[in-house]
PDB file of N, CA and C in Angstrom:
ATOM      1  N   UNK A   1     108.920 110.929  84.156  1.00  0.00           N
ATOM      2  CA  UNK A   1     109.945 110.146  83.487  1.00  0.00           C
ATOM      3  C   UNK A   1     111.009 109.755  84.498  1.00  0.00           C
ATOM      4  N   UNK A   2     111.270 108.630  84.297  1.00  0.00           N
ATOM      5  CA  UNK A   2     112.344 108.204  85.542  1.00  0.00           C
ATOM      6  C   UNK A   2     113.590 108.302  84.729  1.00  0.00           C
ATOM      7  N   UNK A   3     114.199 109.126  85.704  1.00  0.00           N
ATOM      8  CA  UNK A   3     115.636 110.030  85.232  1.00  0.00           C
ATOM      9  C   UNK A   3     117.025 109.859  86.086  1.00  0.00           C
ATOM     10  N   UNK A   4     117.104 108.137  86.372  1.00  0.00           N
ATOM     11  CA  UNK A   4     117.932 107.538  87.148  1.00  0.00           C
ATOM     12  C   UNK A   4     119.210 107.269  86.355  1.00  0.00           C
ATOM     13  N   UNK A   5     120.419 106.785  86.485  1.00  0.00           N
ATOM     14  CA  UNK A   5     121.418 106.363  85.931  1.00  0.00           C
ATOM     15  C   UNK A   5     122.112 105.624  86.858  1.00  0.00           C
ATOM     16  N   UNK A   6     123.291 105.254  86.148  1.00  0.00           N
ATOM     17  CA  UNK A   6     124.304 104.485  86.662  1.00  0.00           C
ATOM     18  C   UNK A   6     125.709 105.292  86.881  1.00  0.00           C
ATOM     19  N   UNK A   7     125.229 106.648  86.551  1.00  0.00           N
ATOM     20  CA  UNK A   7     126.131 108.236  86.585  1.00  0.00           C
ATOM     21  C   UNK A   7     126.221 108.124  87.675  1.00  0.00           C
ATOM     22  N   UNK A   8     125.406 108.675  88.422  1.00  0.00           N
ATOM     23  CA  UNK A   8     124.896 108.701  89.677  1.00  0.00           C
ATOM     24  C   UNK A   8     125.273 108.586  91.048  1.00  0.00           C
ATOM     25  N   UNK A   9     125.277 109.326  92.249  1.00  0.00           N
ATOM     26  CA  UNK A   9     125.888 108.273  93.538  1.00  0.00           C
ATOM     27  C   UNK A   9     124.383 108.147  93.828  1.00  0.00           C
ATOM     28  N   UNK A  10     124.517 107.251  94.927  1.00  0.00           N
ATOM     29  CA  UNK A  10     123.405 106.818  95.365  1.00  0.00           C
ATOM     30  C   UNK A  10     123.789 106.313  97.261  1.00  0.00           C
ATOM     31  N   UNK A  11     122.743 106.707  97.850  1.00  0.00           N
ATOM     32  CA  UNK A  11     123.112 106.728  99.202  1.00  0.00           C
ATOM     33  C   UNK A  11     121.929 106.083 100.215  1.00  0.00           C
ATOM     34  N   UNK A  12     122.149 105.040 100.927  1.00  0.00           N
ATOM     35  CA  UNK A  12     121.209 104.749 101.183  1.00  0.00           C
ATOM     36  C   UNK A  12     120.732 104.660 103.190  1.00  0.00           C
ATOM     37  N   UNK A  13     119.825 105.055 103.117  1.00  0.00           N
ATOM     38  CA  UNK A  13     119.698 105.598 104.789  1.00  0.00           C
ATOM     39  C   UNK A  13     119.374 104.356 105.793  1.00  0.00           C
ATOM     40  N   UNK A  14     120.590 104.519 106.558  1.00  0.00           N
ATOM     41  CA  UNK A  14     120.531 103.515 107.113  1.00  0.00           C
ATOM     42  C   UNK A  14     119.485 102.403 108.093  1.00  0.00           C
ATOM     43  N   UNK A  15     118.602 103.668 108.304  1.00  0.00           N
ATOM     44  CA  UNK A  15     117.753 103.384 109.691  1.00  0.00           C
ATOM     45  C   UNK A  15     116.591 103.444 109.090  1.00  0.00           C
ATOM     46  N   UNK A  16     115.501 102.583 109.654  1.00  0.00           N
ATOM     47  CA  UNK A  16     114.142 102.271 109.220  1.00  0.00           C
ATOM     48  C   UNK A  16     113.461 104.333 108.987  1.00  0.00           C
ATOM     49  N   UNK A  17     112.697 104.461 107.807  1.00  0.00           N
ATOM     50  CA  UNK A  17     111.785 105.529 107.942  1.00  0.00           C
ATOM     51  C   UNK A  17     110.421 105.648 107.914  1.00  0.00           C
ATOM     52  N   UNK A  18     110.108 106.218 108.674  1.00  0.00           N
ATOM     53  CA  UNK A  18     108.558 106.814 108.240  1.00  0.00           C
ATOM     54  C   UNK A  18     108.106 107.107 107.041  1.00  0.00           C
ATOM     55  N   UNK A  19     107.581 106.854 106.474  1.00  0.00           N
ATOM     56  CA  UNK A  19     107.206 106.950 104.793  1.00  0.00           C
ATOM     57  C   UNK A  19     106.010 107.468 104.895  1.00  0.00           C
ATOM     58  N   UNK A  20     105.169 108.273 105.847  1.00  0.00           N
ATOM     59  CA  UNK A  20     104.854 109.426 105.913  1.00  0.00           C
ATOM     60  C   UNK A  20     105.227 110.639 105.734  1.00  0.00           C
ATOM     61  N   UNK A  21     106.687 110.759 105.270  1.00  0.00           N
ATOM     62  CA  UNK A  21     107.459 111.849 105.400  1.00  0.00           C
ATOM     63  C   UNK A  21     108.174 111.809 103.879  1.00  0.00           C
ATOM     64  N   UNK A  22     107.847 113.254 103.324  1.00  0.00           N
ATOM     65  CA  UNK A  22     107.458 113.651 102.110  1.00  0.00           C
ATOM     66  C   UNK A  22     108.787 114.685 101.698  1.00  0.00           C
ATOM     67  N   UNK A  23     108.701 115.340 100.489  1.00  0.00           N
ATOM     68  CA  UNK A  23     110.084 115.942 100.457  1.00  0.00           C
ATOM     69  C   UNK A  23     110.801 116.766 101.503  1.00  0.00           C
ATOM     70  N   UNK A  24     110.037 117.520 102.318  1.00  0.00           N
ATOM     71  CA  UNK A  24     110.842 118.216 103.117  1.00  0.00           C
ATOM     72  C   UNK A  24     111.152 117.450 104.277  1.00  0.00           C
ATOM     73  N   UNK A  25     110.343 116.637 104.741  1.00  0.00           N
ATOM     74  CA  UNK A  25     110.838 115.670 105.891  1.00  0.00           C
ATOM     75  C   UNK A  25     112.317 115.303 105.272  1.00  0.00           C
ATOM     76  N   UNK A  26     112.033 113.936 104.058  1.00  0.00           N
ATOM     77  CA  UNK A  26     113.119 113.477 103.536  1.00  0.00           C
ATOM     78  C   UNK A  26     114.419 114.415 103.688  1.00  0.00           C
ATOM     79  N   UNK A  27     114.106 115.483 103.223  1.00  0.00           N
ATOM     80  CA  UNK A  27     115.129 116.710 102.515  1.00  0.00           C
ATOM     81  C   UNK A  27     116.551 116.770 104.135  1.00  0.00           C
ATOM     82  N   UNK A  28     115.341 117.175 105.151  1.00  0.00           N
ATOM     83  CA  UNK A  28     115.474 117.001 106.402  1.00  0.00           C
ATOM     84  C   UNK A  28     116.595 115.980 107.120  1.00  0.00           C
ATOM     85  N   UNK A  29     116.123 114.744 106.724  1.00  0.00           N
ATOM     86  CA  UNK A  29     117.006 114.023 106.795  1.00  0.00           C
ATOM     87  C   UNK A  29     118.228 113.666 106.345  1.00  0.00           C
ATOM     88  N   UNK A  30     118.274 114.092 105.053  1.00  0.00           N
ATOM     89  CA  UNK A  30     119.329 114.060 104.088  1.00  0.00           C
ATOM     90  C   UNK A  30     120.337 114.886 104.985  1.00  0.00           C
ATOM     91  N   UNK A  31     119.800 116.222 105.065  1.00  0.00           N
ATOM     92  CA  UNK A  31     120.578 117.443 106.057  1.00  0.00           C
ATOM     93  C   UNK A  31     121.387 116.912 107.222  1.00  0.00           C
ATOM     94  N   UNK A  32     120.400 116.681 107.955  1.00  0.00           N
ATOM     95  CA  UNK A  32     120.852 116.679 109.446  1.00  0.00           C
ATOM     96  C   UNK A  32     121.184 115.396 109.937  1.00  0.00           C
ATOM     97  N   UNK A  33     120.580 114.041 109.018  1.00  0.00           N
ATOM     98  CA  UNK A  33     121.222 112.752 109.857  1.00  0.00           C
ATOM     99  C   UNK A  33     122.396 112.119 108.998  1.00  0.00           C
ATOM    100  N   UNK A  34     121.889 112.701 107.313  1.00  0.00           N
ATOM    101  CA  UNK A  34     123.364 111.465 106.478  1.00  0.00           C
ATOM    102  C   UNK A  34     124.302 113.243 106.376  1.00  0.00           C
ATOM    103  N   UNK A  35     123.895 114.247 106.784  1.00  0.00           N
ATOM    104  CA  UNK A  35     125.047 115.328 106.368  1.00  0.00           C
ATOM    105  C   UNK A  35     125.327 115.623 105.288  1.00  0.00           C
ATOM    106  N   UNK A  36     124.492 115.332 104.796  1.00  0.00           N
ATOM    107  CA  UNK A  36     124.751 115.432 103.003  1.00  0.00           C
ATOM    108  C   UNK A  36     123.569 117.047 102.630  1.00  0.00           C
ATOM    109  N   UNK A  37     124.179 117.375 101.302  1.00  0.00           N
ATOM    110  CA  UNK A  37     123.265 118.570 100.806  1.00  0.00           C
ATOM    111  C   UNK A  37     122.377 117.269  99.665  1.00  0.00           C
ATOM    112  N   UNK A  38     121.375 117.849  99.689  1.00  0.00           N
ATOM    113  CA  UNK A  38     120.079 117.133  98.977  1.00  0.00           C
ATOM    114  C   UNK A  38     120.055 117.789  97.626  1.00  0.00           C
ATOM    115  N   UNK A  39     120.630 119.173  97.252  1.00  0.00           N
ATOM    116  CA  UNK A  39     120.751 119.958  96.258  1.00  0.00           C
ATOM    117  C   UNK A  39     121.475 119.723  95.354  1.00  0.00           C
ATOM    118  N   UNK A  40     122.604 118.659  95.459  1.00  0.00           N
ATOM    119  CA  UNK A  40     123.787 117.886  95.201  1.00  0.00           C
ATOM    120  C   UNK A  40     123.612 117.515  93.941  1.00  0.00           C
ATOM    121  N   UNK A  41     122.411 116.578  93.909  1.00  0.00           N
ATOM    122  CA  UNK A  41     122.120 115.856  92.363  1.00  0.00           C
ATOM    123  C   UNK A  41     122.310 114.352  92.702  1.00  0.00           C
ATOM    124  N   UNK A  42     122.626 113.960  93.964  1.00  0.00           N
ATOM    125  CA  UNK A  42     122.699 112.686  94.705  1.00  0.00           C
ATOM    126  C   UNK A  42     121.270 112.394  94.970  1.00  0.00           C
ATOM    127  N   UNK A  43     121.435 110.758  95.029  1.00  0.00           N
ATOM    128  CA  UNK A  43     120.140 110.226  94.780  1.00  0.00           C
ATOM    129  C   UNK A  43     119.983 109.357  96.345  1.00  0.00           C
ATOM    130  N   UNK A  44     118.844 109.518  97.427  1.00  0.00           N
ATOM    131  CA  UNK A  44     118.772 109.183  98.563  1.00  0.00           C
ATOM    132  C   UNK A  44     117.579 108.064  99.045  1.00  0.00           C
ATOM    133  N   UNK A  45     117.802 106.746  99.221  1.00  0.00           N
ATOM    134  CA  UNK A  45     117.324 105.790  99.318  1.00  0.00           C
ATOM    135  C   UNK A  45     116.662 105.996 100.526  1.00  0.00           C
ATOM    136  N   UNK A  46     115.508 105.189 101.181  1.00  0.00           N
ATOM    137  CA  UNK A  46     114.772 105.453 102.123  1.00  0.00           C
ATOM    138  C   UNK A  46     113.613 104.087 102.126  1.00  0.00           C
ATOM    139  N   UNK A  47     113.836 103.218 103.352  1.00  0.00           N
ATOM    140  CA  UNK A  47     113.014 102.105 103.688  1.00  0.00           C
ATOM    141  C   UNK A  47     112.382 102.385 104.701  1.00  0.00           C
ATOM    142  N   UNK A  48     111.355 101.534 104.528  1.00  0.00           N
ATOM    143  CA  UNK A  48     110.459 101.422 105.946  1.00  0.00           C
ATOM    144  C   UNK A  48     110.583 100.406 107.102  1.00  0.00           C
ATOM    145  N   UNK A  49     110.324 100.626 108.088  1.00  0.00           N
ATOM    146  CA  UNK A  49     110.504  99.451 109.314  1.00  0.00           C
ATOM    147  C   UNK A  49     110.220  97.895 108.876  1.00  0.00           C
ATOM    148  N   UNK A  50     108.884  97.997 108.285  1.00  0.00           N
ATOM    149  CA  UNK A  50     108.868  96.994 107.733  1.00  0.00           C
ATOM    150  C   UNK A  50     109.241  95.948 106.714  1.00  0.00           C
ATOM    151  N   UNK A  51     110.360  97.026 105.911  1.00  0.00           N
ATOM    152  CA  UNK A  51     110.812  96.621 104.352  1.00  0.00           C
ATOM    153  C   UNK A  51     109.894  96.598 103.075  1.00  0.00           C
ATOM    154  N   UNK A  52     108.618  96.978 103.460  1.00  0.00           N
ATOM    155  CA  UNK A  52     107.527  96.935 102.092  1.00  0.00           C
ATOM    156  C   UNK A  52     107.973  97.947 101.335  1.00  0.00           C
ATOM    157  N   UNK A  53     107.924  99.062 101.621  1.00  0.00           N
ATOM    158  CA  UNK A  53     108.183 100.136 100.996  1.00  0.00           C
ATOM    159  C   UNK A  53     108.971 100.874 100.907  1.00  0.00           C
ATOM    160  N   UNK A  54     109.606 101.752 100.258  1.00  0.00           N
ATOM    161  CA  UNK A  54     110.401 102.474  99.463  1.00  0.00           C
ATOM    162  C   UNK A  54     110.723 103.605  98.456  1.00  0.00           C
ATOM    163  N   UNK A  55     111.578 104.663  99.010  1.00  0.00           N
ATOM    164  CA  UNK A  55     111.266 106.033  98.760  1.00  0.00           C
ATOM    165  C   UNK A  55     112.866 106.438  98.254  1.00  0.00           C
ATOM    166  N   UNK A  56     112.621 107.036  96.953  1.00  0.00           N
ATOM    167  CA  UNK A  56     113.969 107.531  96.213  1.00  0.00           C
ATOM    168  C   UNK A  56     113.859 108.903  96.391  1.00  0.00           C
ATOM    169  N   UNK A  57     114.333 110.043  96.750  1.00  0.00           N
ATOM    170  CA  UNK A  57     114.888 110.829  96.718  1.00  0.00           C
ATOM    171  C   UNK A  57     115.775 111.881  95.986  1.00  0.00           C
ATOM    172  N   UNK A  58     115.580 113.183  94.989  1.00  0.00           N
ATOM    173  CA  UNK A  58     116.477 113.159  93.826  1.00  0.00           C
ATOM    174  C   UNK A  58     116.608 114.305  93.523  1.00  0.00           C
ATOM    175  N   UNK A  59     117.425 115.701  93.603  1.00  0.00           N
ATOM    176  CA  UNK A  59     116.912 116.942  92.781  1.00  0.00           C
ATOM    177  C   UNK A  59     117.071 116.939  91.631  1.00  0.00           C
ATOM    178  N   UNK A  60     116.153 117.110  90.611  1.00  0.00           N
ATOM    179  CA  UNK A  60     116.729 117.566  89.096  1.00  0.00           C
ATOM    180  C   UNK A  60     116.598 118.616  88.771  1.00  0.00           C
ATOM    181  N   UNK A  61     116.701 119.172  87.676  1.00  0.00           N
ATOM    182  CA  UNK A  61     116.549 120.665  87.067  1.00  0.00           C
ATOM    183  C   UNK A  61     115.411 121.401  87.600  1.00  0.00           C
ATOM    184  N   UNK A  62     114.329 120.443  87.515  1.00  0.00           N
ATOM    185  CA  UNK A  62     112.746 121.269  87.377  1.00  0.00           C
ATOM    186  C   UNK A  62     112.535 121.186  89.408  1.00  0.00           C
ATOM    187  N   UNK A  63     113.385 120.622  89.592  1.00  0.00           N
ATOM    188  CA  UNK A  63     112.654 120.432  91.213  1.00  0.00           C
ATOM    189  C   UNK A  63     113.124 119.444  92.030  1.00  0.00           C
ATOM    190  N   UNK A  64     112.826 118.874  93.024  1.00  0.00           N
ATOM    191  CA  UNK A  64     112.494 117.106  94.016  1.00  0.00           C
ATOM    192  C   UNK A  64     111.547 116.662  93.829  1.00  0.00           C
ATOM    193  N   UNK A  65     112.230 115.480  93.248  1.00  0.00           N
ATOM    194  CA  UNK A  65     111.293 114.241  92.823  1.00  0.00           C
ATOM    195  C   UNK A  65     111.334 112.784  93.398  1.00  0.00           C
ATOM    196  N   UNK A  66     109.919 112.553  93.673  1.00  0.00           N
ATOM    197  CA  UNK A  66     109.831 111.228  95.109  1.00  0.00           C
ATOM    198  C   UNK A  66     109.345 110.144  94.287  1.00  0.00           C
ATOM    199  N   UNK A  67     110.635 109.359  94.223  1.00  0.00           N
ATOM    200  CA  UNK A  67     110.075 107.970  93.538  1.00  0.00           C
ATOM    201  C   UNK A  67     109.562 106.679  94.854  1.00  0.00           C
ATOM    202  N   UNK A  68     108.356 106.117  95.094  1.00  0.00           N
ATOM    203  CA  UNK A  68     107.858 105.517  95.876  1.00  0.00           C
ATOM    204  C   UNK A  68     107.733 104.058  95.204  1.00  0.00           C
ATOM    205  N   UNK A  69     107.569 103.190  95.989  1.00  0.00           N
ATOM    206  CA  UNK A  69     107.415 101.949  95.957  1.00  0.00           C
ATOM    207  C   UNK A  69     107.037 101.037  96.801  1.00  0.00           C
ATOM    208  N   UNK A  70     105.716 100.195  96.601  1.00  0.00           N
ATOM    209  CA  UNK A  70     104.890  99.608  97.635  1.00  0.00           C
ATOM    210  C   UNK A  70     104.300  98.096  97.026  1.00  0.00           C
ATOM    211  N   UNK A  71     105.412  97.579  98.107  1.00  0.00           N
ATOM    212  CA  UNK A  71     105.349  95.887  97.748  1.00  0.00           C
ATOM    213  C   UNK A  71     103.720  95.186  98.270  1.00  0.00           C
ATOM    214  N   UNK A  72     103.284  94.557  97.029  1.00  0.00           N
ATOM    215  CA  UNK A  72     102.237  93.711  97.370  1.00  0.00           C
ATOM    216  C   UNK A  72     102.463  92.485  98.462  1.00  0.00           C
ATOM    217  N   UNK A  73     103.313  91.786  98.259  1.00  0.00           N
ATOM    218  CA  UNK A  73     103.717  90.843  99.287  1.00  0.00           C
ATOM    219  C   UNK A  73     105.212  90.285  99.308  1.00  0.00           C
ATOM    220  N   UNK A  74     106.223  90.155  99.713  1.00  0.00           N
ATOM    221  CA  UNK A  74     107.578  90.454  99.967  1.00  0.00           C
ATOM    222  C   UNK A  74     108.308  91.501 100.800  1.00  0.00           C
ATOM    223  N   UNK A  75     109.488  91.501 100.850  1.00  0.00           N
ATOM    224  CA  UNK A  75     110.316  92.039 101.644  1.00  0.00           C
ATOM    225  C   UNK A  75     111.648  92.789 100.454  1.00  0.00           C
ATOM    226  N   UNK A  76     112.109  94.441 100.552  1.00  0.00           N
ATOM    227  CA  UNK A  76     113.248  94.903 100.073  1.00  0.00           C
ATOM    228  C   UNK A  76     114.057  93.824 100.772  1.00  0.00           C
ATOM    229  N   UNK A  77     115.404  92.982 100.012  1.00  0.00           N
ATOM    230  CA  UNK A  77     116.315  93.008 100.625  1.00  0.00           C
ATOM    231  C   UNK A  77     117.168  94.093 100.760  1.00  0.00           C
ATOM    232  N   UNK A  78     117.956  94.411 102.217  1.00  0.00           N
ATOM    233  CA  UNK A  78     118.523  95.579 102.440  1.00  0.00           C
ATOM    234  C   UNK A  78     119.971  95.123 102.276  1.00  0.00           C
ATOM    235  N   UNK A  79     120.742  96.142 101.755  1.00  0.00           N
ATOM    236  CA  UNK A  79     122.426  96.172 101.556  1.00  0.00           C
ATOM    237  C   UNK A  79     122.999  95.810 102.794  1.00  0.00           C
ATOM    238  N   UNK A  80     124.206  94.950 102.724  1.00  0.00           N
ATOM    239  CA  UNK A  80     125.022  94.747 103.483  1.00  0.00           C
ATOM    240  C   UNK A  80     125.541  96.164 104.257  1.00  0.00           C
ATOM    241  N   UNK A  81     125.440  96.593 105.571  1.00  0.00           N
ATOM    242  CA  UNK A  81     126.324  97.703 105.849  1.00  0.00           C
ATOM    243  C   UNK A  81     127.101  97.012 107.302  1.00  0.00           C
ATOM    244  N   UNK A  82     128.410  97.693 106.898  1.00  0.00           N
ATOM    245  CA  UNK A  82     129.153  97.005 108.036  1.00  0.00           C
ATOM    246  C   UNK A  82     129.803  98.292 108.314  1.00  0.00           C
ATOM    247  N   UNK A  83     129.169  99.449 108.341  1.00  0.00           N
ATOM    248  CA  UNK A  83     129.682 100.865 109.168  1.00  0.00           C
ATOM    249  C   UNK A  83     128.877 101.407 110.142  1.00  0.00           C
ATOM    250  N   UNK A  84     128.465 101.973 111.256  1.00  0.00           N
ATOM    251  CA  UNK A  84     127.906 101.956 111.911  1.00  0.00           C
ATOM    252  C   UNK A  84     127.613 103.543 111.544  1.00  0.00           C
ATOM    253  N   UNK A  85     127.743 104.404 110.542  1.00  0.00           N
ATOM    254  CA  UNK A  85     127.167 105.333 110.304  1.00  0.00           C
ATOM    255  C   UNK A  85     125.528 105.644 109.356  1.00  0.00           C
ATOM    256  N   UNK A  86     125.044 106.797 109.424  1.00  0.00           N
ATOM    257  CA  UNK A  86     123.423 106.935 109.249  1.00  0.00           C
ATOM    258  C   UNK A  86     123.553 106.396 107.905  1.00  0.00           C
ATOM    259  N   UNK A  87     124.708 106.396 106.790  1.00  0.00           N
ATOM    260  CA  UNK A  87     124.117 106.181 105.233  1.00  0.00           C
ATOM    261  C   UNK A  87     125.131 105.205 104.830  1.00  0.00           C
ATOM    262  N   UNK A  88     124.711 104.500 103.431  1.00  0.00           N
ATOM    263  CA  UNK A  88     125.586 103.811 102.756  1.00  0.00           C
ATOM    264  C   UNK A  88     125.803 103.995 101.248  1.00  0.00           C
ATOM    265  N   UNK A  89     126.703 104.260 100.782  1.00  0.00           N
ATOM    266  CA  UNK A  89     126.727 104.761  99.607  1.00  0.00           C
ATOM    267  C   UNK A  89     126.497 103.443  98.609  1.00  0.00           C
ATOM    268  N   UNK A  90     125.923 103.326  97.393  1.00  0.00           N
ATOM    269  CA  UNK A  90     125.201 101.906  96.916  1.00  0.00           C
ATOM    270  C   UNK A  90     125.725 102.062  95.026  1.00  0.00           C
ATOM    271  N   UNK A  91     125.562 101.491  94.753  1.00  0.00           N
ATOM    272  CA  UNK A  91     126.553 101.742  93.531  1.00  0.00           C
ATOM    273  C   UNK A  91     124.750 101.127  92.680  1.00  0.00           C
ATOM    274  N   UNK A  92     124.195 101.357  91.498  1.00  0.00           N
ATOM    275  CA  UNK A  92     123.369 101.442  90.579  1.00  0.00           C
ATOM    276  C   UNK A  92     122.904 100.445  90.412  1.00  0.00           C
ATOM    277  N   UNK A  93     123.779  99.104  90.077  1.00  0.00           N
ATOM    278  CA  UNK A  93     123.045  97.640  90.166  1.00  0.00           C
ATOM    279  C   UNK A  93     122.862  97.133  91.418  1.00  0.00           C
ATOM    280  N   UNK A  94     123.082  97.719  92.779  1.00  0.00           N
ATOM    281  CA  UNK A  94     122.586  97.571  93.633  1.00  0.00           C
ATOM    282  C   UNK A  94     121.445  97.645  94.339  1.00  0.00           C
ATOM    283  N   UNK A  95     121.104  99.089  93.869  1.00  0.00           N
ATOM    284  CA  UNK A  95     119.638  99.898  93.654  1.00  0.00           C
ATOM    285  C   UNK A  95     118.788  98.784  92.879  1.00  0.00           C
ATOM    286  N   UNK A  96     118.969  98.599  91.524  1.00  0.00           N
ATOM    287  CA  UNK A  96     118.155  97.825  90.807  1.00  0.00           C
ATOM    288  C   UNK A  96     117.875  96.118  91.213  1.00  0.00           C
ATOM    289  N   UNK A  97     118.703  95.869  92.049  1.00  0.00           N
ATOM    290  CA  UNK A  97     118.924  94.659  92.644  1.00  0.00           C
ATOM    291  C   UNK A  97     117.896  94.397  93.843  1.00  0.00           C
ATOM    292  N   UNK A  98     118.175  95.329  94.219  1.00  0.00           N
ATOM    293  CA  UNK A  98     117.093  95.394  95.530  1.00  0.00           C
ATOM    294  C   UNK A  98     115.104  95.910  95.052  1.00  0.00           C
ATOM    295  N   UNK A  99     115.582  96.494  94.481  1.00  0.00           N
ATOM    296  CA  UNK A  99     113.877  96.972  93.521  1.00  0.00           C
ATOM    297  C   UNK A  99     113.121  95.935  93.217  1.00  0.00           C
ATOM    298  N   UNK A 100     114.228  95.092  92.461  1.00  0.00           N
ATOM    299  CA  UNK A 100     113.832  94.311  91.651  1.00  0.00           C
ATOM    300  C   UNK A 100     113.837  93.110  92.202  1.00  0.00           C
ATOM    301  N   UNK A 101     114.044  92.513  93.290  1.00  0.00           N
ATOM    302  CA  UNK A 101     114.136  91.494  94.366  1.00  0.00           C
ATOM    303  C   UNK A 101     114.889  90.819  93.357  1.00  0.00           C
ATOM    304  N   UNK A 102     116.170  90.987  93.091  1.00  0.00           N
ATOM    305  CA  UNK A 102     117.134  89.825  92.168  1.00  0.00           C
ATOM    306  C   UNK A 102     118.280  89.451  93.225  1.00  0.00           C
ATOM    307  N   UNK A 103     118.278  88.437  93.489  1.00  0.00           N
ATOM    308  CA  UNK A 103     119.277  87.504  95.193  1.00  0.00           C
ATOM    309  C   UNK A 103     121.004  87.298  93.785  1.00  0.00           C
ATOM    310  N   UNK A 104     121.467  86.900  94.235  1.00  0.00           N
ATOM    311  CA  UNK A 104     122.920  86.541  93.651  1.00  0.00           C
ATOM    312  C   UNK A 104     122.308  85.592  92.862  1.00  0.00           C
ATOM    313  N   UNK A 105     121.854  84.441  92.844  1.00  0.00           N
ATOM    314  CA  UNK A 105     121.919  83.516  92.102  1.00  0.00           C
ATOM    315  C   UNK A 105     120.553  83.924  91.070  1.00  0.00           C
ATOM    316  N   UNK A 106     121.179  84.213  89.767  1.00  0.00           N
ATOM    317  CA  UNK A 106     120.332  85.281  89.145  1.00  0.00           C
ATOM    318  C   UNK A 106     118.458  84.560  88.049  1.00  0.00           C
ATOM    319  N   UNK A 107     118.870  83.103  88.702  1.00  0.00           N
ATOM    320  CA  UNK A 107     117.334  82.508  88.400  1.00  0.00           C
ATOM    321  C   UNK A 107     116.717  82.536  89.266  1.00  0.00           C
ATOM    322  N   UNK A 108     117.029  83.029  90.259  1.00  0.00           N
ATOM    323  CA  UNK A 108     115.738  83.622  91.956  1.00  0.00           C
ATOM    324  C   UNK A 108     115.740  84.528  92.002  1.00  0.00           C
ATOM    325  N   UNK A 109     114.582  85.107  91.746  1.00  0.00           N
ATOM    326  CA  UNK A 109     113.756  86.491  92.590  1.00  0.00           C
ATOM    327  C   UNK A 109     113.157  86.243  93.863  1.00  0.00           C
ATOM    328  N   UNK A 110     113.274  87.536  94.947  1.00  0.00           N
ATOM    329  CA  UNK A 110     112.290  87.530  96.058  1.00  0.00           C
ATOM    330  C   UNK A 110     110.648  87.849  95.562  1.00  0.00           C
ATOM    331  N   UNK A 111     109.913  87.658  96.222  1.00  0.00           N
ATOM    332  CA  UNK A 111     108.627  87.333  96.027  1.00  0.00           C
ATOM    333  C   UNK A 111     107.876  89.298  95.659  1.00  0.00           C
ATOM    334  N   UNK A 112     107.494  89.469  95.195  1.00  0.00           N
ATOM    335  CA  UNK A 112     107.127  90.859  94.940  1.00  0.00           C
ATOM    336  C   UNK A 112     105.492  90.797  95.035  1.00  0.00           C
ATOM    337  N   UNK A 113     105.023  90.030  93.955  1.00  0.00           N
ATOM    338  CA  UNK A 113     103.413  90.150  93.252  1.00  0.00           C
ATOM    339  C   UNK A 113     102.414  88.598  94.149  1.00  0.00           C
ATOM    340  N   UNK A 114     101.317  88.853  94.845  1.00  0.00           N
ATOM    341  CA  UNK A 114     100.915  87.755  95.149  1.00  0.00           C
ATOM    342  C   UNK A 114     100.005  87.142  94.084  1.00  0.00           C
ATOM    343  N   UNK A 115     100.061  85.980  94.423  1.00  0.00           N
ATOM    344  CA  UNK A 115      99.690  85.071  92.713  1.00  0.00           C
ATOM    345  C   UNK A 115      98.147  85.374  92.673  1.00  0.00           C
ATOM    346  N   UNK A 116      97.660  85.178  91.577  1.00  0.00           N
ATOM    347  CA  UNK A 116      96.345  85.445  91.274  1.00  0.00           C
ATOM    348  C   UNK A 116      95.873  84.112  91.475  1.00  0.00           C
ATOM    349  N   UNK A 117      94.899  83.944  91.993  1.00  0.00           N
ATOM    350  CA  UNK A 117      93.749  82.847  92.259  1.00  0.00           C
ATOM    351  C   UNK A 117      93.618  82.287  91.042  1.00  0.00           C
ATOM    352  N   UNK A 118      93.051  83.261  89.568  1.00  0.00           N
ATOM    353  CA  UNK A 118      92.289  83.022  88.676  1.00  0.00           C
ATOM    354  C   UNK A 118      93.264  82.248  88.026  1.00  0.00           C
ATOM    355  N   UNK A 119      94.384  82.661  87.894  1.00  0.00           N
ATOM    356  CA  UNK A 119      95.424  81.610  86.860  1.00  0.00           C
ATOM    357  C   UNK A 119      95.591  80.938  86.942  1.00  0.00           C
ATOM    358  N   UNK A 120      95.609  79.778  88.936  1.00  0.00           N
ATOM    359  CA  UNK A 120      96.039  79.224  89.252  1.00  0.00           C
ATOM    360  C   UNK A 120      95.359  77.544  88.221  1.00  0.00           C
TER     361      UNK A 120
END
């Protein structure tokens, strides 16, 4: 069950990741590059070099839980950061903004799904 809110902080890592790297890697990182405790109840964003993919980060009651995401054809747009530190803190419709490839002008989406042949 996806157990996200708009409660929430949300933090997002600045630098391309390996998305080979699973809760304790992640956990890892949380620790030692954004300085943050992962135990918190804070929710930790995580892209790949390439921008396809995408890894949420989260403790809840029962445990850490890895929400993943793997674009068929498109690009995450990534948040504006104008601090030169490892994280950025992202406020909820930001998160969903970027998931959801929704640009400012809210009748364009970025490209997510490649078109089916058969419909065409």
């Amino acid at each position: 069950m996806f157990s996200l809110n708009d409660n929430m902080k949300y933090w997002f890592y600045n630098k391309p990741t390996d998305m080979r790297k699973s809760y304790y890697s992640l956990s890892g990182l949380v620790t030692n590059k954004m300085k943050m405790n992962v135990l918190n109840g804070n929710v930790f964003i995580f892209i790949n070099r390439r921008r396809n993919m995408i890894k949420i980060l989260h403790m809840e009651s029962g445990g850490l839980t890895l929400y993943s995401k793997l674009l068929e054809e498109g690009l995450f747009k990534l948040p504006i950061c104008d601090t030169e530190g490892e994280s950025l803190n992202l406020e909820w419709c930001d998160l969903i903004m970027m998931i959801e490839g929704i640009k400012n002008d809210p009748n364009n989406r970025l490209k997510r799904l490649k078109t089916n042949r058969l419909c065409q």
